[in-house]
N, C-alpha and C. Protein backbone atom coordinates (compact mmCIF):
# COMPACT_ATOMS: atom_id res chain seq x y z
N UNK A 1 102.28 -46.27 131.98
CA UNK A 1 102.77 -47.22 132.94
C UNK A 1 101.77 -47.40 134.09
N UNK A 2 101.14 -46.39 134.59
CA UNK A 2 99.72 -46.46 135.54
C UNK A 2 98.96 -46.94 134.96
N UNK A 3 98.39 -47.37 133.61
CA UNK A 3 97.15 -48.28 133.44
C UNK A 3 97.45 -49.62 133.58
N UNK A 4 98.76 -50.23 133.14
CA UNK A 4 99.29 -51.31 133.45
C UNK A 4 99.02 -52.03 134.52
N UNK A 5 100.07 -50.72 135.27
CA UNK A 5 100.54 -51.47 136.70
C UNK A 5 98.57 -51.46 137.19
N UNK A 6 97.74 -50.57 137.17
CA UNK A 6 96.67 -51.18 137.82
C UNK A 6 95.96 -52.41 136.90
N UNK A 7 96.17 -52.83 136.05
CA UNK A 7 95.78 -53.87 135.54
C UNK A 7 96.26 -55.11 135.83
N UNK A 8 97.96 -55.02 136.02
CA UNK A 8 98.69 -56.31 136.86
C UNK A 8 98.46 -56.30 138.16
N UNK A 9 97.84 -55.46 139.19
CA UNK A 9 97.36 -55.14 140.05
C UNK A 9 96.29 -56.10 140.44
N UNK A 10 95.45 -55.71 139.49
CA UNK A 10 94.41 -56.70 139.39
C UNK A 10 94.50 -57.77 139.38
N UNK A 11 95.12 -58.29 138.35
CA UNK A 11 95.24 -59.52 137.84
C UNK A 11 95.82 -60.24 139.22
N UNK A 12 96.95 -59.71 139.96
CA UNK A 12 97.56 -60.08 140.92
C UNK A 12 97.01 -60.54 141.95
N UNK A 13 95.89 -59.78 142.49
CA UNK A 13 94.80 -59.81 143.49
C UNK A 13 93.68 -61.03 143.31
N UNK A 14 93.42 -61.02 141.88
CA UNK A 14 92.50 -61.97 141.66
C UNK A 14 93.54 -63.23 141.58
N UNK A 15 94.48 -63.54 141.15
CA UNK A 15 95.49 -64.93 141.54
C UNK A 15 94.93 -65.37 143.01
N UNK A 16 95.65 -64.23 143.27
CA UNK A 16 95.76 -64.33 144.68
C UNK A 16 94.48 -65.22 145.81
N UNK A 17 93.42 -65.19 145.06
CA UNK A 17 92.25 -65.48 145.60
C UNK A 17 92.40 -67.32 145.30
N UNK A 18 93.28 -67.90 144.03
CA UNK A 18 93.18 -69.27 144.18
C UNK A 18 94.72 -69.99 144.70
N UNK A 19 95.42 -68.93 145.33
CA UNK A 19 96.39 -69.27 146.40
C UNK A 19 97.53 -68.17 146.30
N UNK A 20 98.57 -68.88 146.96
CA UNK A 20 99.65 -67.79 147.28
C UNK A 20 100.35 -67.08 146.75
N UNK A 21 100.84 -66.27 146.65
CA UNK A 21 101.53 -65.38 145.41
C UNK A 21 103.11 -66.09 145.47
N UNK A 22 104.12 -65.88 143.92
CA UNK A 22 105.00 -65.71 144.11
C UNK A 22 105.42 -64.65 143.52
N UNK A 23 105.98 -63.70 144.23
CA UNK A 23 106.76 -62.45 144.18
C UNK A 23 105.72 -61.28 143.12
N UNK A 24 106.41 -60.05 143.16
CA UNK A 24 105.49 -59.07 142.44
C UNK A 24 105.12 -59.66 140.93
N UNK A 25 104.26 -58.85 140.33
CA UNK A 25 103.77 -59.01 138.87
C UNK A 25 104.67 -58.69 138.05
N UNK A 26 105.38 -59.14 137.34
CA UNK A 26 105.90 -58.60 136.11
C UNK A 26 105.53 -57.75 134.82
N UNK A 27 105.85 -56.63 134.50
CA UNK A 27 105.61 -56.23 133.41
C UNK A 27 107.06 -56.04 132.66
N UNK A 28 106.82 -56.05 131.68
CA UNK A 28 107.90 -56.17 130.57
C UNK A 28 107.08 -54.57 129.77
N UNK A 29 108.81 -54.21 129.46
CA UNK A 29 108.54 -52.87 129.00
C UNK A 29 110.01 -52.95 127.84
N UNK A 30 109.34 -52.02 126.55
CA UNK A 30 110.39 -51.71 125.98
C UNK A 30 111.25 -50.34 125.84
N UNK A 31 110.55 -49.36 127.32
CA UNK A 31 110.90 -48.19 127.18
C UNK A 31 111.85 -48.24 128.26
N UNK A 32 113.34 -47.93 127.46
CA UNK A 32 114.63 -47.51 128.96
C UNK A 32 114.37 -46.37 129.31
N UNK A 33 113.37 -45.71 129.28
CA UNK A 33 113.21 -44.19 130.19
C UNK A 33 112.36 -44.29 131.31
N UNK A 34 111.14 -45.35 131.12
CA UNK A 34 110.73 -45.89 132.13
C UNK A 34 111.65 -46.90 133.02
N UNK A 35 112.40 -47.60 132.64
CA UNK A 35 112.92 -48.68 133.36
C UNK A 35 114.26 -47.57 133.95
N UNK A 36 114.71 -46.75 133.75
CA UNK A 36 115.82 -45.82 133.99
C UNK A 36 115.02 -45.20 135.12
N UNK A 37 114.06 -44.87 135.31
CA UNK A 37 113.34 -44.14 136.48
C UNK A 37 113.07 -45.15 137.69
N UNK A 38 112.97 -46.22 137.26
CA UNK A 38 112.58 -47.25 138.41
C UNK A 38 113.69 -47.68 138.50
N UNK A 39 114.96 -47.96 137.99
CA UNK A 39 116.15 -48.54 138.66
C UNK A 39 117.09 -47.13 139.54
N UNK A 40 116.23 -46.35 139.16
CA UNK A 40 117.02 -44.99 140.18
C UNK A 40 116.23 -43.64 140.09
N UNK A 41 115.55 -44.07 141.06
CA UNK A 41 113.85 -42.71 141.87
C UNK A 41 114.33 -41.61 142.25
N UNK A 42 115.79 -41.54 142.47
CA UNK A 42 116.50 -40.69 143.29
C UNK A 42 116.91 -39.32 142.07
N UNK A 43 116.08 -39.63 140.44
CA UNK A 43 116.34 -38.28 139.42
C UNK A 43 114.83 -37.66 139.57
N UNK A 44 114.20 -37.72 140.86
CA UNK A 44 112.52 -36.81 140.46
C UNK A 44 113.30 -35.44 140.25
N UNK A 45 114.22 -34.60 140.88
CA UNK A 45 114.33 -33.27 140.20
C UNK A 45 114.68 -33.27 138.68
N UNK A 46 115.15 -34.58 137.54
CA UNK A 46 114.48 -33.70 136.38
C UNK A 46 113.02 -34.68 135.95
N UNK A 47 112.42 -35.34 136.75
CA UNK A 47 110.86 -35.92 136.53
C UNK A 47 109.79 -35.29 137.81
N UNK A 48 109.44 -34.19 137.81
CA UNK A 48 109.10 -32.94 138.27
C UNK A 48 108.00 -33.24 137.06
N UNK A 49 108.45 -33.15 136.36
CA UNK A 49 107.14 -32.85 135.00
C UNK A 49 106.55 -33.82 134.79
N UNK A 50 106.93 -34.83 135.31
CA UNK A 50 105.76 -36.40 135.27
C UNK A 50 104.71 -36.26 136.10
N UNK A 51 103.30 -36.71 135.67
CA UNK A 51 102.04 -36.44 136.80
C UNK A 51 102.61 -37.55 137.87
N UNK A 52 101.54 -36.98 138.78
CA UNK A 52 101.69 -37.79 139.90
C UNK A 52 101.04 -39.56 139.65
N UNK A 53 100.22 -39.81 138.40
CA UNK A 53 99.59 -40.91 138.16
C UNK A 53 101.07 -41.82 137.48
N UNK A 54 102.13 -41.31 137.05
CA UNK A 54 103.04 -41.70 136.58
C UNK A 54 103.56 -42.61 137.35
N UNK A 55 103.89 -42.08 138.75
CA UNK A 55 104.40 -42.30 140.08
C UNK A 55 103.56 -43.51 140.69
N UNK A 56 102.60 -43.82 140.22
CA UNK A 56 101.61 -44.89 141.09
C UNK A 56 102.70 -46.08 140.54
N UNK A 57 103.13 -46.40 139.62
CA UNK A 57 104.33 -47.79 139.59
C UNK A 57 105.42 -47.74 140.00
N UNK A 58 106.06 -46.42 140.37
CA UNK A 58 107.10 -46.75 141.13
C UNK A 58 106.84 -47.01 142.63
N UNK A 59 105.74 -45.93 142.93
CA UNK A 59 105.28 -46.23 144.25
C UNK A 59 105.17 -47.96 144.81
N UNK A 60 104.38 -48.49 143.90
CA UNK A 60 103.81 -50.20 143.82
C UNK A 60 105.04 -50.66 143.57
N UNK A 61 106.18 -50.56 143.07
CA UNK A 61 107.65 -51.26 142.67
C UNK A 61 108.30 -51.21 144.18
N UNK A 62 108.05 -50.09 144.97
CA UNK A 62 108.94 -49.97 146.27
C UNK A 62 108.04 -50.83 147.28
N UNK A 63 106.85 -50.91 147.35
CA UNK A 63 105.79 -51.98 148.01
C UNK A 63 106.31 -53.18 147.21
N UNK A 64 107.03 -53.57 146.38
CA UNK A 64 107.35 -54.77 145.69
C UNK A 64 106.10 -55.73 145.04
N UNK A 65 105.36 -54.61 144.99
CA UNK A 65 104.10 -55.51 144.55
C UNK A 65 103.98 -55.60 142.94
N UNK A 66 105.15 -54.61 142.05
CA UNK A 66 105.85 -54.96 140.47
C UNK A 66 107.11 -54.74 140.43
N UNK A 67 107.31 -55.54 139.29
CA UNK A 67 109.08 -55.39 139.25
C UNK A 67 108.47 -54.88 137.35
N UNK A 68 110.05 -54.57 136.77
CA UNK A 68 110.03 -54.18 135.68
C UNK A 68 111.01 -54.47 135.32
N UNK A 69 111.28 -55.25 133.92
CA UNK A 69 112.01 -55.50 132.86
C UNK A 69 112.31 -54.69 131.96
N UNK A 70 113.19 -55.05 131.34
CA UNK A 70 113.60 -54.68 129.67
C UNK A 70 113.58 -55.94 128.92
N UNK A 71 112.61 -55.87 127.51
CA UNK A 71 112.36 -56.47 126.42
C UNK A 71 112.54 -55.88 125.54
N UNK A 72 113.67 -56.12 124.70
CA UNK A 72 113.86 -55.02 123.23
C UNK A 72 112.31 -55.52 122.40
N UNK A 73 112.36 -54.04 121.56
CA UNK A 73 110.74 -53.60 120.92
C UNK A 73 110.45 -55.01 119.58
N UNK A 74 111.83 -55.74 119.60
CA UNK A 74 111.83 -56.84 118.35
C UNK A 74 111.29 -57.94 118.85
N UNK A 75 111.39 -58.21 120.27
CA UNK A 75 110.58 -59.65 120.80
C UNK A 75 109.66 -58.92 121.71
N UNK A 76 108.82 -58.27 121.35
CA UNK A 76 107.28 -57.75 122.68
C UNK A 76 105.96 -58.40 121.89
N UNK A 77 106.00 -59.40 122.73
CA UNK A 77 104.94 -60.53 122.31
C UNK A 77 103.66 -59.61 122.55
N UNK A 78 103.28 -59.04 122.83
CA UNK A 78 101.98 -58.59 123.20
C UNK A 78 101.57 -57.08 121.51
N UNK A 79 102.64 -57.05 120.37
CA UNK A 79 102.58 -56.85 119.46
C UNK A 79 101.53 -57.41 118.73
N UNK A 80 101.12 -58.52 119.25
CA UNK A 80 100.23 -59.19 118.48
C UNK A 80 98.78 -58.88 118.92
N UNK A 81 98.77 -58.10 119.92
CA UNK A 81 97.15 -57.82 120.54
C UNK A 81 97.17 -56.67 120.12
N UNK A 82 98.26 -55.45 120.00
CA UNK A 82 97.89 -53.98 119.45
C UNK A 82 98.19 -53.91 118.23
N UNK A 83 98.80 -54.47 117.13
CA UNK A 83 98.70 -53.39 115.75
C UNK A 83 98.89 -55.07 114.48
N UNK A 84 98.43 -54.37 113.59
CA UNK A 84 98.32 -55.50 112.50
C UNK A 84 100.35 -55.78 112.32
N UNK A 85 100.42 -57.12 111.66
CA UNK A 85 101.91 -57.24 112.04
C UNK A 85 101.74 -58.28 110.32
N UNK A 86 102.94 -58.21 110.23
CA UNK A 86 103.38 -59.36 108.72
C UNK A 86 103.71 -60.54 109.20
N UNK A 87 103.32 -61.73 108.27
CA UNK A 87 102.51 -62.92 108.63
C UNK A 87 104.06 -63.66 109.54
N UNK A 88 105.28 -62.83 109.34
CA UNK A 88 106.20 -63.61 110.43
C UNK A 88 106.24 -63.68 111.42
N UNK A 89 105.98 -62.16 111.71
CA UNK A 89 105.95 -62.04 113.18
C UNK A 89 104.81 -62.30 113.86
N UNK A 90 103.82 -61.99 113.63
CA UNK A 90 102.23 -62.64 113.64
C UNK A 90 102.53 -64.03 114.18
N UNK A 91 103.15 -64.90 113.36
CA UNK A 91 103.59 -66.73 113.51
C UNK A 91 104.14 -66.41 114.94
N UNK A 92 105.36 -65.44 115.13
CA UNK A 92 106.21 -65.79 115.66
C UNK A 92 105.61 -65.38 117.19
N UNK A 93 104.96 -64.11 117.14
CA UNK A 93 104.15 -64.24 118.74
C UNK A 93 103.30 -64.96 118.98
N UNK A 94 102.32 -65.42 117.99
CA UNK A 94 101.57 -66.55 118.04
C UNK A 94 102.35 -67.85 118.84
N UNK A 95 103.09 -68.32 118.48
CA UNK A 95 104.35 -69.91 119.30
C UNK A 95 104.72 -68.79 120.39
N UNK A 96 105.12 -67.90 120.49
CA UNK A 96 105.99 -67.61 122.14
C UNK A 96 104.64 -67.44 122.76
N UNK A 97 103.20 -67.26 122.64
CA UNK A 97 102.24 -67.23 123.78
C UNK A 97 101.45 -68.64 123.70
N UNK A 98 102.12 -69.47 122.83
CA UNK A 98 102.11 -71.43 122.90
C UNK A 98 100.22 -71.26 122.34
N UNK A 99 100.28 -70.35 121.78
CA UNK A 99 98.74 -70.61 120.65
C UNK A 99 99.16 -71.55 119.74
N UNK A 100 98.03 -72.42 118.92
CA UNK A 100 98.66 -73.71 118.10
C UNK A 100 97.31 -73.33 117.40
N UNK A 101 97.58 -73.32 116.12
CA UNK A 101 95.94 -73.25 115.04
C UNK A 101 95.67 -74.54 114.85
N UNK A 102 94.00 -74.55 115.08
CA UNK A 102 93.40 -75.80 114.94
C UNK A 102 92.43 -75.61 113.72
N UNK A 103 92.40 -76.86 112.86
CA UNK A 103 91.64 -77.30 112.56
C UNK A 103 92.48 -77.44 110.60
């Protein structure tokens, strides 16, 4: 969740340079153990065992500079940038990120 959030970080900052922001970066996650920690910070006595690099997105979530979702693991469009997929779903993240094959 810390390589992310410093990557939407980024991304955020550099927007930012061709005008105004609206509201934090979004990341979409399909893990409820992460999203269970950020909708309630107040369980660190049993996340004690999480590094402190863990903590850099909730930290940035309370600066409001990310928010975090839930996306069940059946629609995570970004499936299509990490692992080989069968030619449906392949199609099917292909149209939800509005790619169109040419030629």
């Amino acid at each position: 969740m810390a390589a992310i959030t410093s990557e939407a970080l980024w991304l955020r900052n550099l927007t930012a340079e061709f005008g105004p922001l609206n509201g934090p970066a979004r990341i979409h996650s399909d893990s409820q153990s992460a999203i269970a920690i950020y909708d309630n910070p107040r369980h660190f006595n049993r996340t004690k065992h999480i590094d402190i690099m863990h903590h850099f997105f909730l930290n940035r979530a309370i600066r409001n500079e990310v928010s975090i979702s839930y996306v069940p693991t059946a629609e995570m469009v970004a499936d299509l940038l990490t692992k080989p997929l069968p030619f449906v779903k392949f199609a099917w993240c292909r149209d939800q990120l509005g790619l169109r094959c040419v030629g």
